[in-house]
PDB file of N, CA and C in Angstrom:
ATOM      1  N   UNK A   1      59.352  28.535 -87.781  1.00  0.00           N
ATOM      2  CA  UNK A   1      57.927  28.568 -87.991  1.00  0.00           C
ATOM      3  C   UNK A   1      57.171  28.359 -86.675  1.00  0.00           C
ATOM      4  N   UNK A   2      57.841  27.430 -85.799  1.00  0.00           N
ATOM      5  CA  UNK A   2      57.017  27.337 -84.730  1.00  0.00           C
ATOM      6  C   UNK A   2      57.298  28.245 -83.845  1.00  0.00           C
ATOM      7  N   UNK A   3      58.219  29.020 -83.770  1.00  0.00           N
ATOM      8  CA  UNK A   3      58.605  29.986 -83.000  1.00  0.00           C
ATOM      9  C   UNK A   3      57.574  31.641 -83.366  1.00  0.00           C
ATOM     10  N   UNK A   4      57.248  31.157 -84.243  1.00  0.00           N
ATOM     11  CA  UNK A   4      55.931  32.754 -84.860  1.00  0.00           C
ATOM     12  C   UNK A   4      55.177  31.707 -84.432  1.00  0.00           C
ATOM     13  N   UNK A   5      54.551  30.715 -84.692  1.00  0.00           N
ATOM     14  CA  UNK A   5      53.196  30.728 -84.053  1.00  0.00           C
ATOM     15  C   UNK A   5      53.002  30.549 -82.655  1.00  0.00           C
ATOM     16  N   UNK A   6      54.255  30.233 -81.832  1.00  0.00           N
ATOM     17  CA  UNK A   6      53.894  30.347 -80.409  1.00  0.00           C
ATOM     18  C   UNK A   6      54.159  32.191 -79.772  1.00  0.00           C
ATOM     19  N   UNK A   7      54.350  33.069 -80.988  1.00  0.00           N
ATOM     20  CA  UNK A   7      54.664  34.578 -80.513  1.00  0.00           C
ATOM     21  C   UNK A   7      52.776  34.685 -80.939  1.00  0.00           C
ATOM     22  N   UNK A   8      52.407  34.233 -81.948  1.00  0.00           N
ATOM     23  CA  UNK A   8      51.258  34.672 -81.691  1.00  0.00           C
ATOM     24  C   UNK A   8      50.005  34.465 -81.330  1.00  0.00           C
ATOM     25  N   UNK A   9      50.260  33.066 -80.090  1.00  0.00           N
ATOM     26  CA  UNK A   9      49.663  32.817 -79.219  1.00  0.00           C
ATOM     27  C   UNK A   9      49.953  33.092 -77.920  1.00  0.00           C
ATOM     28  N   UNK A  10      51.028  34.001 -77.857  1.00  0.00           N
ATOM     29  CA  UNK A  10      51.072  34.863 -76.604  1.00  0.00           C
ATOM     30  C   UNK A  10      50.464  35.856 -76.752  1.00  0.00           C
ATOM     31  N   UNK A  11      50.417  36.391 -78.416  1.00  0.00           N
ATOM     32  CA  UNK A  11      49.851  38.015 -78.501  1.00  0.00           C
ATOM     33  C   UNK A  11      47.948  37.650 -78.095  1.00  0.00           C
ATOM     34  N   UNK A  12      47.695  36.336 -78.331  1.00  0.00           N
ATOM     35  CA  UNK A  12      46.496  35.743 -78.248  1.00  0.00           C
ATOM     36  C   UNK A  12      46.158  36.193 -76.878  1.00  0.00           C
ATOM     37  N   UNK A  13      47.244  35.537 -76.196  1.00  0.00           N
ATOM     38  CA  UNK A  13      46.632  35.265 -74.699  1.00  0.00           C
ATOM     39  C   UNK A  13      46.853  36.762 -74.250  1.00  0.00           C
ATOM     40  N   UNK A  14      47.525  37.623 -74.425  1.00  0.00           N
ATOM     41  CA  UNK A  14      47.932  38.635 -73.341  1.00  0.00           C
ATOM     42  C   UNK A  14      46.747  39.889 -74.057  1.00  0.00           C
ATOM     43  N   UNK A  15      46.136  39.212 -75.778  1.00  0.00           N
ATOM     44  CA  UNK A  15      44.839  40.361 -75.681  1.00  0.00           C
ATOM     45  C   UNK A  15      43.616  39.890 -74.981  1.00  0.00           C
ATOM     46  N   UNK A  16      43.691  38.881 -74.578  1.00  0.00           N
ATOM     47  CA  UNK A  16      42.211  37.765 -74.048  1.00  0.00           C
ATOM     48  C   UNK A  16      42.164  38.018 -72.519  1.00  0.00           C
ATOM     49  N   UNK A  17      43.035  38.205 -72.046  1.00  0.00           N
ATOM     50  CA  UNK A  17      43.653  38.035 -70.891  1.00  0.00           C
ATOM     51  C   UNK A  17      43.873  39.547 -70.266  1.00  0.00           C
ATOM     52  N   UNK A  18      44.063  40.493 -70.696  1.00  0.00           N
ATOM     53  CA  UNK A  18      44.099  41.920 -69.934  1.00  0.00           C
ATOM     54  C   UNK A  18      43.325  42.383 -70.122  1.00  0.00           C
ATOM     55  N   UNK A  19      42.101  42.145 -70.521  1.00  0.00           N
ATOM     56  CA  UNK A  19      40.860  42.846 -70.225  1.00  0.00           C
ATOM     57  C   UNK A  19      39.854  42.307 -69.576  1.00  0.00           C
ATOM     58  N   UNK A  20      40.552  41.363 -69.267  1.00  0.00           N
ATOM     59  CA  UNK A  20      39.596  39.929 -67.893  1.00  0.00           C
ATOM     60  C   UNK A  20      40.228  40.625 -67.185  1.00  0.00           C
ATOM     61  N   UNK A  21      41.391  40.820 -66.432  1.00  0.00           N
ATOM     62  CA  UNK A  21      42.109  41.113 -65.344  1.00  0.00           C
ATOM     63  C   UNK A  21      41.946  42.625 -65.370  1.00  0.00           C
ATOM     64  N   UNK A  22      41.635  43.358 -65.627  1.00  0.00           N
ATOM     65  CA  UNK A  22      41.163  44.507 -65.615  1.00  0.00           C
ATOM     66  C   UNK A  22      39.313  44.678 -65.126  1.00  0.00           C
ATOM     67  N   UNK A  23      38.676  43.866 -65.600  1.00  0.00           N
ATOM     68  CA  UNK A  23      37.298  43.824 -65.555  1.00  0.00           C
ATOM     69  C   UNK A  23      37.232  43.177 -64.024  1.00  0.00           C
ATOM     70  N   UNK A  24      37.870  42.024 -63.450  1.00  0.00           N
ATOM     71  CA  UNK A  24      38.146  41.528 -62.536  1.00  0.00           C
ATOM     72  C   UNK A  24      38.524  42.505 -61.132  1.00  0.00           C
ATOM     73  N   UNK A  25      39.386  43.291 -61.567  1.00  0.00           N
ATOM     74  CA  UNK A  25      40.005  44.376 -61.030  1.00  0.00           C
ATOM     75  C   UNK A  25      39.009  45.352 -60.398  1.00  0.00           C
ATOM     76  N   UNK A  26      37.797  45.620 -61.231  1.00  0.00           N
ATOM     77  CA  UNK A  26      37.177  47.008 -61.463  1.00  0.00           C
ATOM     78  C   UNK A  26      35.703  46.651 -60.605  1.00  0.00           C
ATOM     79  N   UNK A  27      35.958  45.094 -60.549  1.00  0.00           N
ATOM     80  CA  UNK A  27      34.508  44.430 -59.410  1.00  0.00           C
ATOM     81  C   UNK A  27      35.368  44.175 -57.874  1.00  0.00           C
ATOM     82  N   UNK A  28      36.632  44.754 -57.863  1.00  0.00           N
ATOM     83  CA  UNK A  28      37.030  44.282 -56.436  1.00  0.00           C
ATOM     84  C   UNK A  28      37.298  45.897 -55.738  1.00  0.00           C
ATOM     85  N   UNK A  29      37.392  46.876 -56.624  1.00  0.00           N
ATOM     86  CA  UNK A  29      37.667  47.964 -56.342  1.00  0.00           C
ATOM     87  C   UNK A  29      36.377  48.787 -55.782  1.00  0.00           C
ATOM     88  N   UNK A  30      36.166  49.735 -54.798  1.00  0.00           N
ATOM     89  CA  UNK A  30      35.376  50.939 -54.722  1.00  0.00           C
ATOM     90  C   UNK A  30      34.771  51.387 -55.441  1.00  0.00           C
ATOM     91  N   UNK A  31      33.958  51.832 -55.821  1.00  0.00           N
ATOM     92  CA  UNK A  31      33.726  52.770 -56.993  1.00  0.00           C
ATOM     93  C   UNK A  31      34.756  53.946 -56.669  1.00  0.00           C
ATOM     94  N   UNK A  32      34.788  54.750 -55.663  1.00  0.00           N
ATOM     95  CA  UNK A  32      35.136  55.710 -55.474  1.00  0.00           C
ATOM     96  C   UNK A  32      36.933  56.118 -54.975  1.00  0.00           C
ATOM     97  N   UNK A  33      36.816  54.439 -55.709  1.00  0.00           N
ATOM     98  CA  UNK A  33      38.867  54.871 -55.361  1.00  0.00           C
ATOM     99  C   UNK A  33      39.198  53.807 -56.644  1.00  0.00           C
ATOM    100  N   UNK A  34      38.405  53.889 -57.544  1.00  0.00           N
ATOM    101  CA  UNK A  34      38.335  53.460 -58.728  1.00  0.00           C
ATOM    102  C   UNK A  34      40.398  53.344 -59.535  1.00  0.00           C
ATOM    103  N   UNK A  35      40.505  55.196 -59.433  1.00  0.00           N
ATOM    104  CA  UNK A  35      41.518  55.391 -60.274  1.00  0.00           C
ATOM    105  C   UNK A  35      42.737  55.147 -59.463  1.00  0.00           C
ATOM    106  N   UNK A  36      42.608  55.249 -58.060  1.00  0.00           N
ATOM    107  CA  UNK A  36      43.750  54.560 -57.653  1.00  0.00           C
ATOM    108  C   UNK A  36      43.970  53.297 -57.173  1.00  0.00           C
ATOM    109  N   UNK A  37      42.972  52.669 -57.795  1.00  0.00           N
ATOM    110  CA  UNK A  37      42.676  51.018 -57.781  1.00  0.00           C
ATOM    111  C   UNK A  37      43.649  50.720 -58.402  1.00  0.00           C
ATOM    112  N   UNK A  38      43.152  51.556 -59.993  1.00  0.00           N
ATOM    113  CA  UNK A  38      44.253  50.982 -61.285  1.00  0.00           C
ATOM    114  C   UNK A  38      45.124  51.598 -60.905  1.00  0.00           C
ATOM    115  N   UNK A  39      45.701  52.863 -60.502  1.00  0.00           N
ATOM    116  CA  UNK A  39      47.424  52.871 -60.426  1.00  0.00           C
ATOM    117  C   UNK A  39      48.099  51.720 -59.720  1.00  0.00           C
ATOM    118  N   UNK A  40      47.600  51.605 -58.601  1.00  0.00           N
ATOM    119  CA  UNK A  40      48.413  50.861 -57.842  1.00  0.00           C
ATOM    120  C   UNK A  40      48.360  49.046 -58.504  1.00  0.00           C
ATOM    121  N   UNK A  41      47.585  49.135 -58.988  1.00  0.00           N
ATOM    122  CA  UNK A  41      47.523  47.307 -59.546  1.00  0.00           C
ATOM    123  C   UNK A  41      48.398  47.895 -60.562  1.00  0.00           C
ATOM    124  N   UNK A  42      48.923  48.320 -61.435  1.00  0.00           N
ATOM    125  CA  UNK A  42      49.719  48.533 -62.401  1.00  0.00           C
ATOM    126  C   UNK A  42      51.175  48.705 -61.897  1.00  0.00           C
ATOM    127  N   UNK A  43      51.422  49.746 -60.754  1.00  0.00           N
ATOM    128  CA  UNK A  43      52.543  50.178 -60.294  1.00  0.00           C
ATOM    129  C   UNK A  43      53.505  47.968 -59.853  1.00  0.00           C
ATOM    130  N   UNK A  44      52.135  47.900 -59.393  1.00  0.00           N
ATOM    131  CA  UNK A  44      52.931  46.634 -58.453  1.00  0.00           C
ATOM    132  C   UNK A  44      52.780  45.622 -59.984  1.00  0.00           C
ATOM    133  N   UNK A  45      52.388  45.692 -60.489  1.00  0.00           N
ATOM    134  CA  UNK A  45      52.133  44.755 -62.116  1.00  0.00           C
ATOM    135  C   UNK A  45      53.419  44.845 -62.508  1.00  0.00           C
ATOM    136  N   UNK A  46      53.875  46.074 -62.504  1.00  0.00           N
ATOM    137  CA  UNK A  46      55.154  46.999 -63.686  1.00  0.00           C
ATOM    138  C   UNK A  46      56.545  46.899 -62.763  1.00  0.00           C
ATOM    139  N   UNK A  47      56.627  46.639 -61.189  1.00  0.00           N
ATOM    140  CA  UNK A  47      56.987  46.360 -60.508  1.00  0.00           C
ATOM    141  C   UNK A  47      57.885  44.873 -60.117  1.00  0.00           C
ATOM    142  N   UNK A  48      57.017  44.066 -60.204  1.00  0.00           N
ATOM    143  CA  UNK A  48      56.537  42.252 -60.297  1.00  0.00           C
ATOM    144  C   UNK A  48      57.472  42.142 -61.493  1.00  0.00           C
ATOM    145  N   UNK A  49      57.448  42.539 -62.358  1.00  0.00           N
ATOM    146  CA  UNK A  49      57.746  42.453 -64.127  1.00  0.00           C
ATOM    147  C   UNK A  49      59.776  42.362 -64.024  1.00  0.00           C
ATOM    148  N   UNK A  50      60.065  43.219 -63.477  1.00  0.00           N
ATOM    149  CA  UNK A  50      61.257  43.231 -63.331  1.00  0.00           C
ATOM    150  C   UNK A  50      62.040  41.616 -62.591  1.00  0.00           C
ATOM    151  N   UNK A  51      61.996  41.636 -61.491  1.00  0.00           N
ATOM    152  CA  UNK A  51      62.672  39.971 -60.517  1.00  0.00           C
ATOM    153  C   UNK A  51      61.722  39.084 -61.554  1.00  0.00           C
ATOM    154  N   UNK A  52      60.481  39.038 -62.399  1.00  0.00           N
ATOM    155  CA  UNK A  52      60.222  37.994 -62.619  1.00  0.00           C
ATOM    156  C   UNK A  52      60.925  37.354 -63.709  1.00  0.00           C
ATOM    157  N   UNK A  53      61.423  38.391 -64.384  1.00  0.00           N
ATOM    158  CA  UNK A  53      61.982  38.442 -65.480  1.00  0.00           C
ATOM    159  C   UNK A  53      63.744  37.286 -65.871  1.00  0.00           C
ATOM    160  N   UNK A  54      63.965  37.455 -63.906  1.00  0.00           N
ATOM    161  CA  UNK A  54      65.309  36.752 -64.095  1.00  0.00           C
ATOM    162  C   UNK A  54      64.995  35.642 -64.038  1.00  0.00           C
ATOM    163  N   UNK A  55      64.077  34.554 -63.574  1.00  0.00           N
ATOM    164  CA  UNK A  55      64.440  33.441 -64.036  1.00  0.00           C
ATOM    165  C   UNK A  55      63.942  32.824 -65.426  1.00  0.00           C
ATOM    166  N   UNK A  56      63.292  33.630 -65.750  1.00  0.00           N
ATOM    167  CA  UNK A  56      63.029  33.424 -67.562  1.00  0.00           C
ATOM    168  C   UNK A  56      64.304  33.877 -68.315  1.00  0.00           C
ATOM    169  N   UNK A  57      65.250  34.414 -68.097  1.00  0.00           N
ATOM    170  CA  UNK A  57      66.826  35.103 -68.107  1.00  0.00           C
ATOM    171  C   UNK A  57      67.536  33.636 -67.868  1.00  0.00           C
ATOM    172  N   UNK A  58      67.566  33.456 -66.713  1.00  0.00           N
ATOM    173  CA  UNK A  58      68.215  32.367 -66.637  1.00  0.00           C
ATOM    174  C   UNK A  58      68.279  31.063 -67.807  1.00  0.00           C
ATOM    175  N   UNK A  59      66.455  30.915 -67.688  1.00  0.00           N
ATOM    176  CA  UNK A  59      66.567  29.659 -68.564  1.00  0.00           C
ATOM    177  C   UNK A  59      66.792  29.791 -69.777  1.00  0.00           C
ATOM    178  N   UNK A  60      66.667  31.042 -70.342  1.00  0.00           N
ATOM    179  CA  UNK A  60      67.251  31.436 -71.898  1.00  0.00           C
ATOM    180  C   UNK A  60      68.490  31.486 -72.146  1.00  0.00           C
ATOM    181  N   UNK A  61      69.460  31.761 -70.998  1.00  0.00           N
ATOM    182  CA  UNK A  61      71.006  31.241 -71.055  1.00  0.00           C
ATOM    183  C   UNK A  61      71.227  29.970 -71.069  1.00  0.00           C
ATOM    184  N   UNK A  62      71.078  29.342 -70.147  1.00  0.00           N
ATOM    185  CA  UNK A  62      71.275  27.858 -70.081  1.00  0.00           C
ATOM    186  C   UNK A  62      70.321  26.840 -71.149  1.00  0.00           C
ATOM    187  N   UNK A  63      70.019  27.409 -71.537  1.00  0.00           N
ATOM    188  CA  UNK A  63      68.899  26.223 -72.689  1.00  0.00           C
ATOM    189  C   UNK A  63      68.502  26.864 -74.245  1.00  0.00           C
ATOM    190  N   UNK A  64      67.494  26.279 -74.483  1.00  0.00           N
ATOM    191  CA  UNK A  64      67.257  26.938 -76.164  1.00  0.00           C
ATOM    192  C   UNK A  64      65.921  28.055 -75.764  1.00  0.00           C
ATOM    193  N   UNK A  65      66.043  29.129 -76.961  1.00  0.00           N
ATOM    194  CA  UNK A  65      65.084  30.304 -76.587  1.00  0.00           C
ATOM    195  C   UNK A  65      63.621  29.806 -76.509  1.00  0.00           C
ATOM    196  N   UNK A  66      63.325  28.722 -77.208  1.00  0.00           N
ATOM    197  CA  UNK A  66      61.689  28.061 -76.807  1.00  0.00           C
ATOM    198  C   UNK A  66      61.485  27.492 -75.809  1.00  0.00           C
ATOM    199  N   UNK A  67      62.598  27.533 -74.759  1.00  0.00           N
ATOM    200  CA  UNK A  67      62.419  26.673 -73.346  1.00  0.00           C
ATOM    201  C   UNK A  67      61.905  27.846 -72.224  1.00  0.00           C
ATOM    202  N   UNK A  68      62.318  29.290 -72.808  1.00  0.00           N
ATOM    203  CA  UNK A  68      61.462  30.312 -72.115  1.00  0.00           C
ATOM    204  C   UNK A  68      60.192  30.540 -72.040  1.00  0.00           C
ATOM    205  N   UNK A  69      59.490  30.066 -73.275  1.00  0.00           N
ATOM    206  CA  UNK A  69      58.094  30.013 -74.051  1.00  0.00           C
ATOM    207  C   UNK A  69      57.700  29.350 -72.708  1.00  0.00           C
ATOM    208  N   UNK A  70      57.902  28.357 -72.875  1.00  0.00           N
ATOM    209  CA  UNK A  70      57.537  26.966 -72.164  1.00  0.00           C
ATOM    210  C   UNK A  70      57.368  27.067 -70.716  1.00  0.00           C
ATOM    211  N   UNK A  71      58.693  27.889 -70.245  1.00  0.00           N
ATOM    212  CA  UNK A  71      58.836  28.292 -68.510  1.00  0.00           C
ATOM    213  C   UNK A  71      57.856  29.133 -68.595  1.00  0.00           C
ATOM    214  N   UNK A  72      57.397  30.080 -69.445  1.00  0.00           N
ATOM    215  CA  UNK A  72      56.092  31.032 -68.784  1.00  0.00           C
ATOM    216  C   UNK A  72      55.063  30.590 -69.121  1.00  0.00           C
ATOM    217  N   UNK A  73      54.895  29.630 -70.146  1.00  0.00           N
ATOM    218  CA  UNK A  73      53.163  28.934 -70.065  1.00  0.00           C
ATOM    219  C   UNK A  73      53.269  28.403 -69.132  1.00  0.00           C
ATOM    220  N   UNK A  74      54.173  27.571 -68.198  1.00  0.00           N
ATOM    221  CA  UNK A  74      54.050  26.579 -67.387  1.00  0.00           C
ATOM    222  C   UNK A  74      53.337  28.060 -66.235  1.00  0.00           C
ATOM    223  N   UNK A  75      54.546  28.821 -65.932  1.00  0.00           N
ATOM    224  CA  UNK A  75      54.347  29.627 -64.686  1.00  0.00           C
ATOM    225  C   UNK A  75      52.595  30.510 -65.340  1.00  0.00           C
ATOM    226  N   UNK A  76      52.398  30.814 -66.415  1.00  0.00           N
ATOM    227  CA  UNK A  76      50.799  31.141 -66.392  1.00  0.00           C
ATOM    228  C   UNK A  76      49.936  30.114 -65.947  1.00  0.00           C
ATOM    229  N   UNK A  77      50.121  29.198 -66.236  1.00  0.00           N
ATOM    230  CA  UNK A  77      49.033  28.091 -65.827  1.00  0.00           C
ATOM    231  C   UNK A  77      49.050  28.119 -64.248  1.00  0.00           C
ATOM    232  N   UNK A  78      49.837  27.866 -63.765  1.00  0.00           N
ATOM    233  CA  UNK A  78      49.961  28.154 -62.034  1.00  0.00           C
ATOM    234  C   UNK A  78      49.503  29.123 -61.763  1.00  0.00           C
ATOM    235  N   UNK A  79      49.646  30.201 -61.982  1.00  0.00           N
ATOM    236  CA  UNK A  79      49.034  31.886 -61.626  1.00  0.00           C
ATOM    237  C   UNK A  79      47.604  31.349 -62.174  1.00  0.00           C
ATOM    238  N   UNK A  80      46.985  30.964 -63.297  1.00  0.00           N
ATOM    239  CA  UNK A  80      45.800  30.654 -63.730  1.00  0.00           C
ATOM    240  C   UNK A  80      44.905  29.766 -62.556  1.00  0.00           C
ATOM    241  N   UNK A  81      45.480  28.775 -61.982  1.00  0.00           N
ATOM    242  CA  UNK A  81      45.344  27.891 -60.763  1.00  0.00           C
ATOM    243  C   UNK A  81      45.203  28.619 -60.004  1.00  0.00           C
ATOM    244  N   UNK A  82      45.926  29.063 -59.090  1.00  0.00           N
ATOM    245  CA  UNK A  82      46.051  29.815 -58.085  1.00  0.00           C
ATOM    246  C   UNK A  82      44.915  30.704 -57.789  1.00  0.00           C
ATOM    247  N   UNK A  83      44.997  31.826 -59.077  1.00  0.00           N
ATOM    248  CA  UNK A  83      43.503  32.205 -58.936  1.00  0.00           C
ATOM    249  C   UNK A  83      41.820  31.943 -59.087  1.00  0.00           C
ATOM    250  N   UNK A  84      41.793  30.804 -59.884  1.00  0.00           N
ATOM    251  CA  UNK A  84      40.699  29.973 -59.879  1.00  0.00           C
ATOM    252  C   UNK A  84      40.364  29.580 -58.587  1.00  0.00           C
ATOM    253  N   UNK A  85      41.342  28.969 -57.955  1.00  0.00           N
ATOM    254  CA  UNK A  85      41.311  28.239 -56.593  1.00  0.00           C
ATOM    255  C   UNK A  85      41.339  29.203 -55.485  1.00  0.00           C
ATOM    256  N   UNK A  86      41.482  30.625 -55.539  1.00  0.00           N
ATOM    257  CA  UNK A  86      41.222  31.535 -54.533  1.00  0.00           C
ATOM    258  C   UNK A  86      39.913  32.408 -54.746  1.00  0.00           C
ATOM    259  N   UNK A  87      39.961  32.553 -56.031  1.00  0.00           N
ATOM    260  CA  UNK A  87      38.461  32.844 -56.535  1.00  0.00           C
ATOM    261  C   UNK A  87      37.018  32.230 -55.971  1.00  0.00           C
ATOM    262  N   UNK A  88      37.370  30.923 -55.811  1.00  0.00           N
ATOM    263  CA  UNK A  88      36.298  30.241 -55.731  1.00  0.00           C
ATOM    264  C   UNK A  88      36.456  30.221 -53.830  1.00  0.00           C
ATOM    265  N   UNK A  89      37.442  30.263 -53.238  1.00  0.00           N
ATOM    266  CA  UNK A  89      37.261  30.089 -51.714  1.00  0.00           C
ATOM    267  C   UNK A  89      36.827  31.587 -51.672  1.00  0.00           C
ATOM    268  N   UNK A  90      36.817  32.730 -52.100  1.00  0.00           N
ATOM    269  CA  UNK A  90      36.580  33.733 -51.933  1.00  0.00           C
ATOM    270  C   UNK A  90      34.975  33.937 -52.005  1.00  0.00           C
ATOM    271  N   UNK A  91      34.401  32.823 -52.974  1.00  0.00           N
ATOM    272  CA  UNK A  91      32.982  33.238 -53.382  1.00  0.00           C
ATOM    273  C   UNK A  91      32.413  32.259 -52.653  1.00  0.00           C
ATOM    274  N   UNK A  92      33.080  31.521 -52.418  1.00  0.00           N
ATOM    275  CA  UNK A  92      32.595  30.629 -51.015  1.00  0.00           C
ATOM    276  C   UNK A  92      32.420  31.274 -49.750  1.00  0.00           C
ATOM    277  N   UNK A  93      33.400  31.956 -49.344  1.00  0.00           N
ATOM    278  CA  UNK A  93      32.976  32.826 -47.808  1.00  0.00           C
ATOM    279  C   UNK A  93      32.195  33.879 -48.164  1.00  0.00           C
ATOM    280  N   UNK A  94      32.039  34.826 -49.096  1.00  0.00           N
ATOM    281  CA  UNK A  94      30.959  35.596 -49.457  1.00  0.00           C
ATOM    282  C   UNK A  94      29.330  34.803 -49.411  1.00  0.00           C
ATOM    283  N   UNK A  95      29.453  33.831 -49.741  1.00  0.00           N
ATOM    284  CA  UNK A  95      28.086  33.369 -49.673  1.00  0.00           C
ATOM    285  C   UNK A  95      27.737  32.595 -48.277  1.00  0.00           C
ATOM    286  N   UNK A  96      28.190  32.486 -47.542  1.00  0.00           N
ATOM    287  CA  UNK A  96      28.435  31.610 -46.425  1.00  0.00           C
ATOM    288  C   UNK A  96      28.136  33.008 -45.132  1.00  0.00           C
TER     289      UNK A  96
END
């Protein structure tokens, strides 16, 4: 039971969540190199997806399958950090 409701609070986050990072995307891009804005953020997205994949591999061998859950909320929250905290030095030197 808890294993469906943490599948569908990923389906939560990853519909909440890719159309921020897309919208995000579409204010850093050109207008006029728009469409190969999005290929290339996708290519390297679809790219990324593969090596990231092994150590969530790993910990699903060595441990129980909800300890994978767990390794990628942890590793979203860091990526979530990361960009908050570059976001904001970014809108800091823009205004400066």
């Amino acid at each position: 039971m808890i294993r469906r409701g943490l599948i569908v609070l990923y389906g939560d986050y990853m519909g909440l969540t890719d159309g921020v990072q897309r919208a995000c995307l579409a204010t850093l891009i050109p207008d006029h190199r728009g469409a190969t804005g999005f290929g290339l953020y996708h290519m390297v997205v679809e790219r990324a997806i593969l090596p990231a994949r092994a150590p969530g591999e790993m910990v699903m061998g060595s441990h129980r399958s909800g300890s994978t859950i767990w390794f990628g909320a942890a590793t979203s929250a860091l990526a979530m950090t990361i960009f908050v905290v570059f976001g904001v030095r970014l809108k800091l030197r823009e205004e400066n």
